[in-house]
C-alpha atoms as a PDB file:
ATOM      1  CA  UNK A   1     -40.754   7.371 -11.945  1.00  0.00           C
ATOM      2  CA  UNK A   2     -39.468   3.692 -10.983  1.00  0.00           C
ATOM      3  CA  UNK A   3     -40.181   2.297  -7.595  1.00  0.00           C
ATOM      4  CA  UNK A   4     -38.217  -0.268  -5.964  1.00  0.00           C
ATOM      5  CA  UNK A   5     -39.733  -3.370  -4.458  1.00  0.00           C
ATOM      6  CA  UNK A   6     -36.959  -2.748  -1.865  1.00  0.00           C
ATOM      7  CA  UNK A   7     -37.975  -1.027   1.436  1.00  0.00           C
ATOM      8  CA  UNK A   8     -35.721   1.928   2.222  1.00  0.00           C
ATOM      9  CA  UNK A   9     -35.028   0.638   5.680  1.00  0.00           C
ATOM     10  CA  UNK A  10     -34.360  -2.475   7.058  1.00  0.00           C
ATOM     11  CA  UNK A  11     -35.354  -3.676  10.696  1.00  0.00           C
ATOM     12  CA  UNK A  12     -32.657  -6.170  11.956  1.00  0.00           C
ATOM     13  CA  UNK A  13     -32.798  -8.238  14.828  1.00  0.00           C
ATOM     14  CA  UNK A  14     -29.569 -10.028  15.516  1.00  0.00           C
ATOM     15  CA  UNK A  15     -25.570  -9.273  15.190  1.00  0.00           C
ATOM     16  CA  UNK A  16     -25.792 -12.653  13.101  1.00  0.00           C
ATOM     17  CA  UNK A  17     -28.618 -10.663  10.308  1.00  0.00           C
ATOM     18  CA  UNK A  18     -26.285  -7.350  10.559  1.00  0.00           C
ATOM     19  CA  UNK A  19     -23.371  -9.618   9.030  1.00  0.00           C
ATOM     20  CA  UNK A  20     -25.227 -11.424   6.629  1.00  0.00           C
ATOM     21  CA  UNK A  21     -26.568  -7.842   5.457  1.00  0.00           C
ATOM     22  CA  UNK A  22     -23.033  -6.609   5.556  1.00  0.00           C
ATOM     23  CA  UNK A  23     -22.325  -9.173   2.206  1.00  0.00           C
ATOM     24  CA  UNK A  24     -25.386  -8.634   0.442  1.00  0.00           C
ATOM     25  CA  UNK A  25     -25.481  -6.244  -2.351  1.00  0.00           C
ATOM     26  CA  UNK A  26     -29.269  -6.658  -2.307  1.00  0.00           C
ATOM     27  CA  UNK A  27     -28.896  -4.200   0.992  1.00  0.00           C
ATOM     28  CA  UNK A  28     -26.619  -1.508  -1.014  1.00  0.00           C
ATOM     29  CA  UNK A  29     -27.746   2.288  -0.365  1.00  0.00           C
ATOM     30  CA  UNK A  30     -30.425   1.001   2.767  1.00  0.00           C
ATOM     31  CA  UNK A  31     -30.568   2.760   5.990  1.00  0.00           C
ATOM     32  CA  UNK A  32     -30.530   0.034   8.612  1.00  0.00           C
ATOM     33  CA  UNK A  33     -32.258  -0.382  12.207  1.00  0.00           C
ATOM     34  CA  UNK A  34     -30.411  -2.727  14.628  1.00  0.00           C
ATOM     35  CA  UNK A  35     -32.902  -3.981  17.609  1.00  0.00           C
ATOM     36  CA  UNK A  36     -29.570  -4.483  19.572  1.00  0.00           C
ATOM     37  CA  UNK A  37     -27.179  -1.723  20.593  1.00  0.00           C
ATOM     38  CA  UNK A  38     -23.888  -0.098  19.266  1.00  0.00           C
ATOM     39  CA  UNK A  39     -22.044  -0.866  22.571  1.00  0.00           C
ATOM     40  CA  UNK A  40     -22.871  -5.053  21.709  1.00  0.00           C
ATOM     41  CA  UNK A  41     -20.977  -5.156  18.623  1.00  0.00           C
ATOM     42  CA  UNK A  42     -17.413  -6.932  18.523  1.00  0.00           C
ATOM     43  CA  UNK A  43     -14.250  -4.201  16.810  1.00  0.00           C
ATOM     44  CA  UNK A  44     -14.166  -6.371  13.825  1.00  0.00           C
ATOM     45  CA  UNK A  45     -17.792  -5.929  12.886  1.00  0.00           C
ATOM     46  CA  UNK A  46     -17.642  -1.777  13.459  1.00  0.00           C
ATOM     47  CA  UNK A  47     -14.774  -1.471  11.390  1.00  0.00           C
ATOM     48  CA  UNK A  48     -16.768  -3.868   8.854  1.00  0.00           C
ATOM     49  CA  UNK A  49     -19.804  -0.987   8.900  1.00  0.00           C
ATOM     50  CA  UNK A  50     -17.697   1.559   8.818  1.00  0.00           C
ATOM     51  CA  UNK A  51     -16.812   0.339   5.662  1.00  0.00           C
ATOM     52  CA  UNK A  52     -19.935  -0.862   4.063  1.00  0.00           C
ATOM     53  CA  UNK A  53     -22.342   0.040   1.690  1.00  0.00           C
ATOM     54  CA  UNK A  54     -25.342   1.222   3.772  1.00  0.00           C
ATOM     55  CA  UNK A  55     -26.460   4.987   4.177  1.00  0.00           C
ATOM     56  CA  UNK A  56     -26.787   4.528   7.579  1.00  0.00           C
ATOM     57  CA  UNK A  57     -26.836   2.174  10.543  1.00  0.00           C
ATOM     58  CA  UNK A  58     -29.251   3.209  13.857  1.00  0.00           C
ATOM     59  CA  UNK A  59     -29.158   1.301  16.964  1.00  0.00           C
ATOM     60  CA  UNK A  60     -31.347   0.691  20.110  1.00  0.00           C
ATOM     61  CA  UNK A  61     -29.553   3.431  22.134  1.00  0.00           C
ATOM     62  CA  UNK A  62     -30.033   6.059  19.418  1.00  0.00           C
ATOM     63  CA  UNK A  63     -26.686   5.477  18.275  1.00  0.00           C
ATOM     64  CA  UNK A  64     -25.918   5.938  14.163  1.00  0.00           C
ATOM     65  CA  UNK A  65     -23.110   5.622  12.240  1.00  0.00           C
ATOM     66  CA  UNK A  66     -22.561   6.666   8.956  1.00  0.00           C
ATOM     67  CA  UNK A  67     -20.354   4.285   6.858  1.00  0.00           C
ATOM     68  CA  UNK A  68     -17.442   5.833   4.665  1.00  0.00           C
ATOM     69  CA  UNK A  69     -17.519   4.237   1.195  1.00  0.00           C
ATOM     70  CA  UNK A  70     -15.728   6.640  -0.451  1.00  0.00           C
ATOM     71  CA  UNK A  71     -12.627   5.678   1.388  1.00  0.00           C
ATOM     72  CA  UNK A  72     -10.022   3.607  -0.816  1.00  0.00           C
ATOM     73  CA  UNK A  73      -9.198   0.112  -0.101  1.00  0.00           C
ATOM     74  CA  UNK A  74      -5.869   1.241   0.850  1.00  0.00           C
ATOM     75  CA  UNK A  75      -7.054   3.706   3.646  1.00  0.00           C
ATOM     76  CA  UNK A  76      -9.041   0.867   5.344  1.00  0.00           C
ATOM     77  CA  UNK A  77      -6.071  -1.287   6.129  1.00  0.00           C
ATOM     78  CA  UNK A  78      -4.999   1.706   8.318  1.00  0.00           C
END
């Protein structure tokens, strides 16, 4: 069995750290925890997690969303 130095979850602080984690590919198939809540974020930066490459993303209200990679590039422009 091989075990990943990687944690499984990540604890992030700041919008700023959520869209920094949004380009990494060192974060791909990690459940995030936001300290701030869902309500904070801008419309740009939801439809950017809805999109990503995270299992999940939990915030501060209890709020989790579950991005959709299998969608096609061509369904996100919708």
């Amino acid at each position: 069995m091989r075990y990943s130095e990687t944690p499984p979850l990540i604890y992030i602080v700041t919008e700023t750290q959520l869209e920094s984690a949004l380009s990494s590919i060192a974060t791909k198939n990690l459940h995030i925890y936001c300290a701030f809540t869902q309500k904070s974020l801008n419309t740009k930066l939801i439809k950017d997690i809805q999109y990503s490459h995270f299992k999940s993303i939990s915030f501060s209200d209890a709020q989790t969303l579950y991005p959709q990679e299998t969608l096609s590039v061509k369904n996100r422009a919708k």
